[in-house]
N, C-alpha and C. Protein backbone atom coordinates (compact mmCIF):
# COMPACT_ATOMS: atom_id res chain seq x y z
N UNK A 1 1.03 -22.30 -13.48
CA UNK A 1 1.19 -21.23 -12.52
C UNK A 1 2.69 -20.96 -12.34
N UNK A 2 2.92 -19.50 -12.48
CA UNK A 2 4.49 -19.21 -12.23
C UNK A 2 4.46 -18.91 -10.45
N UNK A 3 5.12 -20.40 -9.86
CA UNK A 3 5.33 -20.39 -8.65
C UNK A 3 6.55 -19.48 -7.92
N UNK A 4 7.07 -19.25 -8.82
CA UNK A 4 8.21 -17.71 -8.10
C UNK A 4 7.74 -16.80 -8.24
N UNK A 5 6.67 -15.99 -9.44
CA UNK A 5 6.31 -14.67 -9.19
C UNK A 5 5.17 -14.84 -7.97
N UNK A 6 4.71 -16.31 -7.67
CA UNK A 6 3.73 -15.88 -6.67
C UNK A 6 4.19 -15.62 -5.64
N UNK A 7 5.43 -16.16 -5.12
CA UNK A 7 6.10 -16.31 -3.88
C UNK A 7 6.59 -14.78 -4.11
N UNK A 8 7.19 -14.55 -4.71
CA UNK A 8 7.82 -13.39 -4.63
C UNK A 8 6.56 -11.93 -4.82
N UNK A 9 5.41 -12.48 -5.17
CA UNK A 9 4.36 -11.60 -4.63
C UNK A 9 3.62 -11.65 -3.52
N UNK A 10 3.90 -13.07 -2.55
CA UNK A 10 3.65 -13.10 -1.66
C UNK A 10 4.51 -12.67 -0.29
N UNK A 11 5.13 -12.97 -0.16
CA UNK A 11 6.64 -11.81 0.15
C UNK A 11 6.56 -10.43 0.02
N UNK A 12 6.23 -9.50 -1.18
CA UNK A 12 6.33 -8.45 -1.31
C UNK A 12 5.07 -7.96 -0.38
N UNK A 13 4.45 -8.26 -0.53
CA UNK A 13 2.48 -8.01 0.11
C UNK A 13 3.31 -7.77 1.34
N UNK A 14 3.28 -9.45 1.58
CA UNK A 14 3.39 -9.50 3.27
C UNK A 14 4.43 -8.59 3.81
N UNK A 15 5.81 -8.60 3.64
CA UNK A 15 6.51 -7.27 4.20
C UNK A 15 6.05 -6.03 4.16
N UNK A 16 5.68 -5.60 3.14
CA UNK A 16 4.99 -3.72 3.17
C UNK A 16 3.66 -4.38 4.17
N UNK A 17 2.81 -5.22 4.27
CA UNK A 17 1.86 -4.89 5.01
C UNK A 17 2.17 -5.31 7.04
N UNK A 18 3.41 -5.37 6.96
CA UNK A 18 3.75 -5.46 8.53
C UNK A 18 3.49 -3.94 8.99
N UNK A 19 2.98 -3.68 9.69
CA UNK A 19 3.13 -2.92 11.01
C UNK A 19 2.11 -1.66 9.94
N UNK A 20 1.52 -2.02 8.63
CA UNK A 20 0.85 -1.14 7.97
C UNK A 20 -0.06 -0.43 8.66
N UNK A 21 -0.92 0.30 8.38
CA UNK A 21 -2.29 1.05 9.25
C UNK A 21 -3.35 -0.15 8.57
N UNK A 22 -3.52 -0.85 8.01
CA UNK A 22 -4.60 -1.69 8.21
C UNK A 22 -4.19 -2.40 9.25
N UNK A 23 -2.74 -3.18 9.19
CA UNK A 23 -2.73 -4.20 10.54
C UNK A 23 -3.38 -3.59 11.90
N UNK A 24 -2.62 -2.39 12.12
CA UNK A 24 -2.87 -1.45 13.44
C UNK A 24 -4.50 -1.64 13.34
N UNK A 25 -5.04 -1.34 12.05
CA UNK A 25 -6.78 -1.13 12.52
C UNK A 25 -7.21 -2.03 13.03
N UNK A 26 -7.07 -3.74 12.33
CA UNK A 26 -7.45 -4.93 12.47
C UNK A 26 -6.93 -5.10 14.09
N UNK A 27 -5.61 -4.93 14.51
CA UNK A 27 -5.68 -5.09 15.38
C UNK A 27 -6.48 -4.38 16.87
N UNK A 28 -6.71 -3.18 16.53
CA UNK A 28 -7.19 -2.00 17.05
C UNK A 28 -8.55 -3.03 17.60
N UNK A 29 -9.87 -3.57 15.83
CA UNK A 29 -10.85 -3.79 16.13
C UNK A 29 -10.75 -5.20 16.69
N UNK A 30 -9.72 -6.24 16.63
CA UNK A 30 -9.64 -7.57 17.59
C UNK A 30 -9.93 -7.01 18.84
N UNK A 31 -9.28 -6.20 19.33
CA UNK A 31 -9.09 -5.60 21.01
C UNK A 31 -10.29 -5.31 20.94
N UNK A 32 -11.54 -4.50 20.68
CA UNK A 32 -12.12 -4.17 20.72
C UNK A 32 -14.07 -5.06 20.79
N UNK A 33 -13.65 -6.05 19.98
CA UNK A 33 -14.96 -6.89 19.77
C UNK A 33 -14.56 -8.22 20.33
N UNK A 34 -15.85 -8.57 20.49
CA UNK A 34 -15.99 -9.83 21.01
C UNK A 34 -15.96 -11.19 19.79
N UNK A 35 -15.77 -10.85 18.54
CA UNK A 35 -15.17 -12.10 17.54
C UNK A 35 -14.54 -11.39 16.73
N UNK A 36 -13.21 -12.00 17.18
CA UNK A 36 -11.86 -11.71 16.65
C UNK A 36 -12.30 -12.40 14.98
N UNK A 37 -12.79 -13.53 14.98
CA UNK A 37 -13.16 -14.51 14.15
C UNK A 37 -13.32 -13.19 12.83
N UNK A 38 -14.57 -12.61 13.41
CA UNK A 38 -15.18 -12.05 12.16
C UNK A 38 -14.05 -10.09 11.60
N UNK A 39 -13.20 -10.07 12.31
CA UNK A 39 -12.38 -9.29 12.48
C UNK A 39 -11.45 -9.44 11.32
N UNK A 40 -10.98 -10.90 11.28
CA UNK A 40 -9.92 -11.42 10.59
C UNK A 40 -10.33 -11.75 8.92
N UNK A 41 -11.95 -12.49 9.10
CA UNK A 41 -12.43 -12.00 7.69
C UNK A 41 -13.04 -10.89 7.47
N UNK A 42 -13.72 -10.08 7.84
CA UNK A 42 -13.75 -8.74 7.11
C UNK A 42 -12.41 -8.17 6.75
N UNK A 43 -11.05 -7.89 7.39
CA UNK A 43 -9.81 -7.45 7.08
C UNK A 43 -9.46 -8.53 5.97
N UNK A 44 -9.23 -9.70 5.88
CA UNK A 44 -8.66 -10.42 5.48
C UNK A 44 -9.27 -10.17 3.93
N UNK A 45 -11.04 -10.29 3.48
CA UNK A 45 -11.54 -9.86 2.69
C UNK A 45 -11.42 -8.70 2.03
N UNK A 46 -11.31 -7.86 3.01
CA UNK A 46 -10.86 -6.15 2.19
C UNK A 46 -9.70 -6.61 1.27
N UNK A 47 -8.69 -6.96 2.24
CA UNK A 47 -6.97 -6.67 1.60
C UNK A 47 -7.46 -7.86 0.46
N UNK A 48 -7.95 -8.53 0.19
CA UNK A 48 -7.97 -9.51 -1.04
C UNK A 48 -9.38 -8.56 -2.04
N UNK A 49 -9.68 -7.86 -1.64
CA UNK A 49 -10.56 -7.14 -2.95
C UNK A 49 -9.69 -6.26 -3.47
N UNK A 50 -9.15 -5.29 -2.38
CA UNK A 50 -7.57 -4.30 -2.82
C UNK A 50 -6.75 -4.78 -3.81
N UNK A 51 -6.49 -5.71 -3.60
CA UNK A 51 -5.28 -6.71 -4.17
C UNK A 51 -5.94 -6.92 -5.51
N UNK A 52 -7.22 -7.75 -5.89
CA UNK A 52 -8.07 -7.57 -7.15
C UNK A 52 -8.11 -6.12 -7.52
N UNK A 53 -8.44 -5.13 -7.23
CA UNK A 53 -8.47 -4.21 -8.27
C UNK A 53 -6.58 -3.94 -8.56
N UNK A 54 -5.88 -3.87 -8.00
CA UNK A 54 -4.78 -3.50 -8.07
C UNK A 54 -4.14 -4.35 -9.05
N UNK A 55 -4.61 -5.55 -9.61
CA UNK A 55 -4.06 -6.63 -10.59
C UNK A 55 -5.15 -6.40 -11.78
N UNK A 56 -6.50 -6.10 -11.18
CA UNK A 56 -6.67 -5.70 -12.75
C UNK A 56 -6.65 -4.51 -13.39
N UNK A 57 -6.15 -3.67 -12.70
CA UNK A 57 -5.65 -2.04 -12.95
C UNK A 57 -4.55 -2.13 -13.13
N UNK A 58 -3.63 -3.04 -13.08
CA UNK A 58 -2.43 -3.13 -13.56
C UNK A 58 -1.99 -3.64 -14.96
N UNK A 59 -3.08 -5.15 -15.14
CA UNK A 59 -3.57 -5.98 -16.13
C UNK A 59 -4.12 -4.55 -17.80
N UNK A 60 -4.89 -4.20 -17.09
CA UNK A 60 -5.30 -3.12 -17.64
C UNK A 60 -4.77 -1.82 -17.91
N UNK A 61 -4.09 -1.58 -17.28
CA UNK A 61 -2.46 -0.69 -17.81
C UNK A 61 -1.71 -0.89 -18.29
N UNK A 62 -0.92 -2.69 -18.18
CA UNK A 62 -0.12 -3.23 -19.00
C UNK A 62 -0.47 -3.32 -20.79
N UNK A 63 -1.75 -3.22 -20.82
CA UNK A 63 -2.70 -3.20 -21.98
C UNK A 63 -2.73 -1.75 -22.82
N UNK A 64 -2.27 -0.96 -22.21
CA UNK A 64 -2.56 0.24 -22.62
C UNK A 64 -0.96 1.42 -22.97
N UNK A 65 -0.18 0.79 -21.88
CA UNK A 65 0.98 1.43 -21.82
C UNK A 65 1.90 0.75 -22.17
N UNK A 66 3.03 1.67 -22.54
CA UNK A 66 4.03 0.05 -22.80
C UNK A 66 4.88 0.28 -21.39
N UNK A 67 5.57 -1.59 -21.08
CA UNK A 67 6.33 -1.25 -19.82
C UNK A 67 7.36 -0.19 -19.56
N UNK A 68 7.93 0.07 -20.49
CA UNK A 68 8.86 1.32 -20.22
C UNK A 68 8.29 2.52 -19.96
N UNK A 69 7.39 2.90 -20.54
CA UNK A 69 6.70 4.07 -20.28
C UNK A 69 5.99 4.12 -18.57
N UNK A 70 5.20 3.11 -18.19
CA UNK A 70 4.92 2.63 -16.99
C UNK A 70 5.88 3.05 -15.91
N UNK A 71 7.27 2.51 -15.94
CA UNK A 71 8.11 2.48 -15.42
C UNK A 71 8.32 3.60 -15.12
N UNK A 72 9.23 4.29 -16.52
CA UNK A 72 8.74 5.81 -16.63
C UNK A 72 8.00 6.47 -15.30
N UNK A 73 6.68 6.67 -15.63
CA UNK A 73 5.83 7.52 -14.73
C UNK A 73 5.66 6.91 -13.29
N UNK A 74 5.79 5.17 -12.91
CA UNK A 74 6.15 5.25 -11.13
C UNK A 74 7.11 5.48 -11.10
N UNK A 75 8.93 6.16 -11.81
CA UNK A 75 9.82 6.25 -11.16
C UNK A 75 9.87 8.21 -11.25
N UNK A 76 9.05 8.79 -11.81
CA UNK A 76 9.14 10.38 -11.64
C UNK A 76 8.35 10.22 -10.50
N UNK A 77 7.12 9.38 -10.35
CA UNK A 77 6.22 9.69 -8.98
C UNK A 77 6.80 9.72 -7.93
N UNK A 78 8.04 8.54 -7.68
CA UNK A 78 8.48 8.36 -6.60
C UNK A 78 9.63 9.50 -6.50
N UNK A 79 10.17 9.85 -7.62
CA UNK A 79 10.74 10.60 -7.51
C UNK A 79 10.08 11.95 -6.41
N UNK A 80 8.54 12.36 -7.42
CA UNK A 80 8.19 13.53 -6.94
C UNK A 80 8.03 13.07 -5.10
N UNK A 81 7.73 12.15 -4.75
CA UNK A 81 7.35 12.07 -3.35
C UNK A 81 8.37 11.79 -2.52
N UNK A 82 9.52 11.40 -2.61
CA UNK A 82 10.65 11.60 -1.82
C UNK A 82 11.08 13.12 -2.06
N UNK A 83 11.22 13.78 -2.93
CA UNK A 83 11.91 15.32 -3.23
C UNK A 83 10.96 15.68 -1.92
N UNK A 84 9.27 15.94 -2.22
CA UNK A 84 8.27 16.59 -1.11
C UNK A 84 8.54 15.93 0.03
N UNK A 85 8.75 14.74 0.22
CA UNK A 85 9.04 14.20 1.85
C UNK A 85 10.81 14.95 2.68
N UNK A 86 11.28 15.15 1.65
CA UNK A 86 12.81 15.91 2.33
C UNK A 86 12.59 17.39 1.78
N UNK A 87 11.64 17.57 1.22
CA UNK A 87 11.61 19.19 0.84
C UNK A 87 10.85 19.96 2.44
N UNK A 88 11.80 21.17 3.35
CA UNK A 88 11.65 21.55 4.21
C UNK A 88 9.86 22.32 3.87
N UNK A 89 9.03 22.08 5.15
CA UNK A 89 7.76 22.65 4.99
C UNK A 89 8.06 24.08 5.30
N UNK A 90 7.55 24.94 4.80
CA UNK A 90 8.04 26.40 4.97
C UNK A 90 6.98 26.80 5.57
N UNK A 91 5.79 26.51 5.52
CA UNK A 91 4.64 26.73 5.57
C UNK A 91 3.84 26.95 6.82
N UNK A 92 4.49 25.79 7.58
CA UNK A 92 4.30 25.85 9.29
C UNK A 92 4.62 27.17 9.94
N UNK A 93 4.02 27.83 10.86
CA UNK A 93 4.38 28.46 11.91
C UNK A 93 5.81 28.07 12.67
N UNK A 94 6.82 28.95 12.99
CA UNK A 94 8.04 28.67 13.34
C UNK A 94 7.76 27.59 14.75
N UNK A 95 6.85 27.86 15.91
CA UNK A 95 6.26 26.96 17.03
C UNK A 95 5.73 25.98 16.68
N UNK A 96 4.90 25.33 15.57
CA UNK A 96 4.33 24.13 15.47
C UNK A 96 5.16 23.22 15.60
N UNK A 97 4.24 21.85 15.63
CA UNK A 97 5.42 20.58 15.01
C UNK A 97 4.54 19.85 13.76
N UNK A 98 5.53 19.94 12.91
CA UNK A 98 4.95 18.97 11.56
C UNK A 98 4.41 17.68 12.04
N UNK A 99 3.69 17.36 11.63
CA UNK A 99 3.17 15.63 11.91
C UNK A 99 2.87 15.26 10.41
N UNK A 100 3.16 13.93 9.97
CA UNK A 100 3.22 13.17 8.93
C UNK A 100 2.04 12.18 8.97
């Protein structure tokens, strides 16, 4: 087992999933029910099936693409989605307010 890519995939998870909209939900449905218990594995279960397809859709892309090319197409994506996140909405009514 390569014990640094795990750590360092365990790390990566855990920071992006602070303050995520699953935490908010999970926490949403703790407040809400009477077993937190079963709260923590149903959430806890989701994010570990997520996590399986996302490794073997990756597994399975690595198979198909080569890494540069990969690279390639998430760095135009991100490209395209920061340009649209600072590209002004024209689209709105001059009175609205955008919500994200």
């Amino acid at each position: 087992m390569d014990w640094n890519l795990l750590g360092l995939s365990f790390i990566t998870v855990f920071l992006s999933e602070l303050g995520d909209k699953s935490q908010l939900a999970a926490i949403t449905l703790s407040g809400r029910s009477q077993s937190p218990r079963a709260v923590f594995f149903g959430t806890a279960g989701a994010l570990l099936l997520t996590s399986l397809i996302g490794v073997l859709a990756g597994a399975g892309a690595a198979q198909l693409l080569p890494v540069r090319l990969a690279k390639a197409i998430a760095a135009v994506g991100f490209a395209l989605l920061a340009v649209r996140l600072l590209w002004p909405n024209h689209d709105l009514p001059p009175d609205s307010e955008e919500t994200i």
